[in-house]
N, C-alpha and C. Protein backbone atom coordinates (compact mmCIF):
# COMPACT_ATOMS: atom_id res chain seq x y z
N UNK A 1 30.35 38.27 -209.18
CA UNK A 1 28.90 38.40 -209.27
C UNK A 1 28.29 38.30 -207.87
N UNK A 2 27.09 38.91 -207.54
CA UNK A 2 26.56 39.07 -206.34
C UNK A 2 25.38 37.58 -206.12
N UNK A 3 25.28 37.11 -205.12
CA UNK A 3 24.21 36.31 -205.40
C UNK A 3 23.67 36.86 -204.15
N UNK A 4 22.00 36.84 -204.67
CA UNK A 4 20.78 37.67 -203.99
C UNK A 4 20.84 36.27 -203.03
N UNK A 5 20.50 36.95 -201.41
CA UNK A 5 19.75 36.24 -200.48
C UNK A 5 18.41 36.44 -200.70
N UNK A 6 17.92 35.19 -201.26
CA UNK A 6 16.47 34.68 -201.15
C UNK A 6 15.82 34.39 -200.00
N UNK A 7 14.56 34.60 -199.39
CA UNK A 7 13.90 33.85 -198.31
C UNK A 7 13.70 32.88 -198.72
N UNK A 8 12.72 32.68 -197.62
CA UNK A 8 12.33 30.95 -197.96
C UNK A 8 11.35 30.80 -198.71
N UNK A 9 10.93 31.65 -199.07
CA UNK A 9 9.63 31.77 -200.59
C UNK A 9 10.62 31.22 -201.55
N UNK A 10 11.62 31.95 -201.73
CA UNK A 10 12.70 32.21 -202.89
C UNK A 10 12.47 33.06 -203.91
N UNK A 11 12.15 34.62 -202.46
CA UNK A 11 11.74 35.62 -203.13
C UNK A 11 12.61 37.05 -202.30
N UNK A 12 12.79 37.72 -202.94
CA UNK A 12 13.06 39.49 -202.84
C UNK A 12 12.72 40.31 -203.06
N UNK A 13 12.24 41.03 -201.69
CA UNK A 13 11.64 42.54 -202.29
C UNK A 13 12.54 43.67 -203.25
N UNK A 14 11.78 44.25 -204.21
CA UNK A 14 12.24 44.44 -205.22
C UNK A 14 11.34 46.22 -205.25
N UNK A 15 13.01 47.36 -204.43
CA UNK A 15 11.64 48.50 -204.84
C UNK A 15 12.29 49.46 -205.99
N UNK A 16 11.03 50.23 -207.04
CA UNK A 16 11.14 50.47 -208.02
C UNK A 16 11.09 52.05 -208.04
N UNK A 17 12.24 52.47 -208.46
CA UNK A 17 12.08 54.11 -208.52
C UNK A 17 12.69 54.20 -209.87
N UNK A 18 12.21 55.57 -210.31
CA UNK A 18 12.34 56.32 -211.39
C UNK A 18 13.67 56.83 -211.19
N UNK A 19 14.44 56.41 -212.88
CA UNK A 19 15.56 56.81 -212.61
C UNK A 19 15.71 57.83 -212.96
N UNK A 20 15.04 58.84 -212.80
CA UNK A 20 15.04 60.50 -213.33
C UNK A 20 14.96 61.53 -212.39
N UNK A 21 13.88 60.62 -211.96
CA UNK A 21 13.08 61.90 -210.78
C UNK A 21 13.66 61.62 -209.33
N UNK A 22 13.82 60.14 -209.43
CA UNK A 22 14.19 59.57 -207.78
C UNK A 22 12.98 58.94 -206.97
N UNK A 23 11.59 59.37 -207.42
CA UNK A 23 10.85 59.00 -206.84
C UNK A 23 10.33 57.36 -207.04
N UNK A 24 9.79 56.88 -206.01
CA UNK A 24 9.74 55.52 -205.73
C UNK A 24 8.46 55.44 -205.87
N UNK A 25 8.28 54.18 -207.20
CA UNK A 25 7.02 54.10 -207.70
C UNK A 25 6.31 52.69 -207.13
N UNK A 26 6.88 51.69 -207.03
CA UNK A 26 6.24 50.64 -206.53
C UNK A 26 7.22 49.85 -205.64
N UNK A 27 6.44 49.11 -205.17
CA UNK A 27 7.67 47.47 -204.72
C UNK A 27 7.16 46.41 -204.64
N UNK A 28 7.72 45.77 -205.18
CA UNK A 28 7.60 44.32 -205.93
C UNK A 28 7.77 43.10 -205.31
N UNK A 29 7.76 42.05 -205.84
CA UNK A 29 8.40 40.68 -205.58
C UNK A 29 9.44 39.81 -206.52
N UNK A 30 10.44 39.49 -206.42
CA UNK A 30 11.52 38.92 -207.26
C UNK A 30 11.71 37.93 -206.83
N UNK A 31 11.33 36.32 -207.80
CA UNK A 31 12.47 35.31 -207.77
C UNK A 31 13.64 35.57 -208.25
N UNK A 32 14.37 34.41 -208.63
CA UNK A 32 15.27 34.04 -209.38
C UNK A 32 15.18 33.87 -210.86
N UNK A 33 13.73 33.47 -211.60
CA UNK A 33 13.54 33.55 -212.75
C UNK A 33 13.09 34.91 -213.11
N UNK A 34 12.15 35.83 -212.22
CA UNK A 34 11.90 37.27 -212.56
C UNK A 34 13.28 38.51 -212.57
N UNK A 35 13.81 38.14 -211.94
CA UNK A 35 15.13 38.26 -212.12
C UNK A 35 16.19 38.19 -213.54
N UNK A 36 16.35 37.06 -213.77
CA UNK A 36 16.72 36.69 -215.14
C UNK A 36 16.57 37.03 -216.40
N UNK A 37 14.47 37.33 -216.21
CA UNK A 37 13.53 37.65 -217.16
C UNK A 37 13.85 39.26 -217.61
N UNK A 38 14.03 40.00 -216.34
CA UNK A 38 14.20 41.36 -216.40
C UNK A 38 15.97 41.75 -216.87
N UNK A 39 17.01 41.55 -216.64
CA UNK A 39 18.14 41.00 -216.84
C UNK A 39 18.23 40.81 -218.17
N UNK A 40 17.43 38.86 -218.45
CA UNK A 40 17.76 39.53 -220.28
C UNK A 40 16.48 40.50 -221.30
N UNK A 41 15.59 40.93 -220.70
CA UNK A 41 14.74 41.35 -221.63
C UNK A 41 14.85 43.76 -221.34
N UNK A 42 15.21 43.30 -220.33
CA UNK A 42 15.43 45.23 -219.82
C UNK A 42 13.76 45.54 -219.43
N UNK A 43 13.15 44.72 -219.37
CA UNK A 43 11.51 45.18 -218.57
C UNK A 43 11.79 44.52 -217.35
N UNK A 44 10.79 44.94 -216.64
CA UNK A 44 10.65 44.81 -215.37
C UNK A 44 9.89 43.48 -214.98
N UNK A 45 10.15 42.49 -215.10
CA UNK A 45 9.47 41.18 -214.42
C UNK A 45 9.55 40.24 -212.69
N UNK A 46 8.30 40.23 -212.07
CA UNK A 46 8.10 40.06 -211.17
C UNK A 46 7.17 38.76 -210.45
N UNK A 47 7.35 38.65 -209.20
CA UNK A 47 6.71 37.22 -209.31
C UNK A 47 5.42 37.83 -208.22
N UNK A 48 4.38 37.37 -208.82
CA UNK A 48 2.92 37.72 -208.17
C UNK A 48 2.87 36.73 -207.10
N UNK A 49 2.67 36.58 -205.40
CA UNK A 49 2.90 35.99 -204.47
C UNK A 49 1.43 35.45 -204.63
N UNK A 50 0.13 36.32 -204.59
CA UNK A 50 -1.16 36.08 -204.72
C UNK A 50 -1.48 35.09 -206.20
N UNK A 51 -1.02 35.10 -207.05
CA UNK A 51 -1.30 34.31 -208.57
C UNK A 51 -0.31 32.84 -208.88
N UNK A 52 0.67 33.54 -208.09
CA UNK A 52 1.81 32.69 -207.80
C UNK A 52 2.30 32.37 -209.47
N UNK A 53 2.62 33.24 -210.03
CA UNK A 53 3.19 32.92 -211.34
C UNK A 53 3.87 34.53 -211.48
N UNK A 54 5.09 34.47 -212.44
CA UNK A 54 5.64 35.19 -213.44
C UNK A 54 5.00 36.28 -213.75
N UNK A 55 5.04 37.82 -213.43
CA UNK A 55 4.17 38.87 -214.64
C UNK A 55 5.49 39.84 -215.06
N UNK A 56 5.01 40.48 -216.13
CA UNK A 56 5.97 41.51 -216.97
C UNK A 56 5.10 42.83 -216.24
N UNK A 57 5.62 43.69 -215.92
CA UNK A 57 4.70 44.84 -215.66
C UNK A 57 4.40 45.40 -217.00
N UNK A 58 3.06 45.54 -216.74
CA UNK A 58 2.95 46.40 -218.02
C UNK A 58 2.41 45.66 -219.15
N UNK A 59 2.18 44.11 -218.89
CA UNK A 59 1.79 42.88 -220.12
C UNK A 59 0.41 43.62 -220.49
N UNK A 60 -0.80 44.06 -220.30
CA UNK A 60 -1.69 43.92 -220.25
C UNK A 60 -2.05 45.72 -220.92
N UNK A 61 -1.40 45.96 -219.60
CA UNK A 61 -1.62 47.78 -219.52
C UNK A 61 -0.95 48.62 -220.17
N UNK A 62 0.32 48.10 -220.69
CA UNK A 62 0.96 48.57 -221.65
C UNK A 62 2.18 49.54 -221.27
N UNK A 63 2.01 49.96 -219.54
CA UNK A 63 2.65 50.67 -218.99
C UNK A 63 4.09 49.77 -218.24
N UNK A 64 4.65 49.65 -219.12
CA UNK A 64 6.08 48.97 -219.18
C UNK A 64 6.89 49.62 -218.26
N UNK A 65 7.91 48.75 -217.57
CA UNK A 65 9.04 49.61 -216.72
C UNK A 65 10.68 49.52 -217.37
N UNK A 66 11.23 49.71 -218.44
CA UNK A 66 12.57 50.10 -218.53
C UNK A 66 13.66 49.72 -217.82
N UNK A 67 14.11 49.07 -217.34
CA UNK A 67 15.18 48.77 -216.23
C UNK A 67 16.43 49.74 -217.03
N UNK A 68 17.05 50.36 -216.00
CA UNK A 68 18.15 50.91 -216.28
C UNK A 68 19.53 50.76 -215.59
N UNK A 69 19.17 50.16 -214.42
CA UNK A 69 19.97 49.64 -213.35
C UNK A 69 19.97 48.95 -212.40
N UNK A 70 20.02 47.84 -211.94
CA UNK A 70 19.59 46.92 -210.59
C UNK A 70 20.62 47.11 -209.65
N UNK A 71 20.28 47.70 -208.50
CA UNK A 71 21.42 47.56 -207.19
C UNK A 71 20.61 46.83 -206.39
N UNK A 72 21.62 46.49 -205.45
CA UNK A 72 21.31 45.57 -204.06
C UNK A 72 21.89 46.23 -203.10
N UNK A 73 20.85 45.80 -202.60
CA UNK A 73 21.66 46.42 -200.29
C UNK A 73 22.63 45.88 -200.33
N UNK A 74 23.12 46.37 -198.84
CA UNK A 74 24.37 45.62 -198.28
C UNK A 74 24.15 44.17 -197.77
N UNK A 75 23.08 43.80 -197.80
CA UNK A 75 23.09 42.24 -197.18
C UNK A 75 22.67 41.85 -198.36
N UNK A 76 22.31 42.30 -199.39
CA UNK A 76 22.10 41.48 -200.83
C UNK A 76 20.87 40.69 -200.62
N UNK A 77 19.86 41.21 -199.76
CA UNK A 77 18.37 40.62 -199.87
C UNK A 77 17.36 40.96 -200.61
N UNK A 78 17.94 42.75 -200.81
CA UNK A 78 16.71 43.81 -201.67
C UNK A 78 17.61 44.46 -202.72
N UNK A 79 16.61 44.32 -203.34
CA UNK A 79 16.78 44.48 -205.32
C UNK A 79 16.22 46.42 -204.99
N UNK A 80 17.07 47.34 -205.77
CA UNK A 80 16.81 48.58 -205.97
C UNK A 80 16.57 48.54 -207.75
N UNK A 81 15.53 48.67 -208.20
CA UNK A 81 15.34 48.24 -209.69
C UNK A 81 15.34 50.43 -210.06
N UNK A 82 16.48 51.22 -210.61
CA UNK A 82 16.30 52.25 -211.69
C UNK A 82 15.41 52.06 -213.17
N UNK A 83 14.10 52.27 -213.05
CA UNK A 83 13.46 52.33 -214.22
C UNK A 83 12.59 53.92 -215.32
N UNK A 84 12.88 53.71 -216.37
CA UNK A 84 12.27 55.01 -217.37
C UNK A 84 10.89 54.19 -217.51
N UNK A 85 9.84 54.68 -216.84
CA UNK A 85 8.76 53.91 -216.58
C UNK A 85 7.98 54.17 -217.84
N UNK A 86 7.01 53.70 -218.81
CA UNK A 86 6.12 53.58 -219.47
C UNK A 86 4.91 54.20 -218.99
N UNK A 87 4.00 55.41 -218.51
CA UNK A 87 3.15 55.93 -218.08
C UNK A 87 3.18 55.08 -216.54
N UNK A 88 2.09 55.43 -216.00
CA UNK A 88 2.01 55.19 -214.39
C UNK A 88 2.38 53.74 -213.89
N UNK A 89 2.99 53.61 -212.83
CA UNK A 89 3.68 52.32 -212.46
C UNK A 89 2.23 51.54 -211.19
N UNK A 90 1.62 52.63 -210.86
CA UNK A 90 0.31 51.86 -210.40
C UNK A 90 -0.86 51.29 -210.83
N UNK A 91 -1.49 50.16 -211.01
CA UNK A 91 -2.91 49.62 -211.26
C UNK A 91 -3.50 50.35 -211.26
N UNK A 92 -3.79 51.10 -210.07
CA UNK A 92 -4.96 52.10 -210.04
C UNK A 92 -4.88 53.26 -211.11
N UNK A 93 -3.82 53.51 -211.84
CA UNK A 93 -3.72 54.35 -213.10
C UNK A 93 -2.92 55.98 -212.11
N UNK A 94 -2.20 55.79 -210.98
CA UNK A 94 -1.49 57.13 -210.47
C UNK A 94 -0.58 56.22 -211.12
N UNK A 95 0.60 57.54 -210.85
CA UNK A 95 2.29 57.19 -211.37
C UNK A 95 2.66 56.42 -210.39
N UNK A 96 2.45 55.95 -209.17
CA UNK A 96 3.59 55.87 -207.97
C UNK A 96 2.01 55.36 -207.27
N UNK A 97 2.59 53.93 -206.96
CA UNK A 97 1.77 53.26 -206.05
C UNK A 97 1.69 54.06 -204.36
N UNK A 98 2.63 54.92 -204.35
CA UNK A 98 2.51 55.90 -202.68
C UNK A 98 2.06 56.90 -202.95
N UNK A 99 1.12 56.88 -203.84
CA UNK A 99 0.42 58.59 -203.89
C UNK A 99 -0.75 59.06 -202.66
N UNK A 100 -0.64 58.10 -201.86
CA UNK A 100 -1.62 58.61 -200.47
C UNK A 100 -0.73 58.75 -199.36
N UNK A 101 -0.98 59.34 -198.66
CA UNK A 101 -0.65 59.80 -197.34
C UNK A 101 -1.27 59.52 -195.90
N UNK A 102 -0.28 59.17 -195.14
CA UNK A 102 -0.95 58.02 -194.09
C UNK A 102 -0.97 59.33 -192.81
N UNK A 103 -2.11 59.59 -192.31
CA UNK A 103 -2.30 60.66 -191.41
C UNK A 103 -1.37 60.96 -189.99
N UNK A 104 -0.67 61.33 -189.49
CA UNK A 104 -0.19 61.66 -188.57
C UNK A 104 -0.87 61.46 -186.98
N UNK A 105 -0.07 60.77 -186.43
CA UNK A 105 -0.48 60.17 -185.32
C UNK A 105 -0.28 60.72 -183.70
């Protein structure tokens, strides 16, 4: 079994792509219990740094994330979460929290 390097939060960035398309819809935050949560339940659970508690994506909005596969880097710090997403993976109601484009410099 792999054990994730945690910071000193005792947290991991956690980024989320569609396991269909390839495209990369959000990125997250992972303890050790959001971890677990997602693991035994197959949704996507994450730890809010700003609320500082536990969320399910999707509790509220209904737009659930599917886990289909969790990989890790080679240093085992970052979580690659494969998900069949539930309608759009952004708050703002786009699919993909990178739907803007940062202007050329």
């Amino acid at each position: 079994m792999i054990e994730i390097k945690y910071d000193a939060n005792g947290l991991a960035p956690a980024v989320v792509q569609d396991a269909q398309t390839g495209e990369v819809l959000m990125v997250a935050w992972m303890n050790a219990e959001a971890l677990a949560h997602t693991r035994s339940t197959g949704l996507a659970h994450f730890w809010s740094r700003s609320r500082q508690l536990l969320w399910l994506k999707g509790e509220t909005s209904g737009n659930t994330l599917h886990v289909q596969e969790i990989r890790v880097d080679c240093d085992a710090d970052t979580l690659l979460l494969l998900v069949q997403p539930d309608g759009p993976a952004c708050h703002t109601g786009e699919r993909t929290c990178f739907h803007r484009t940062l202007e050329a410099v």
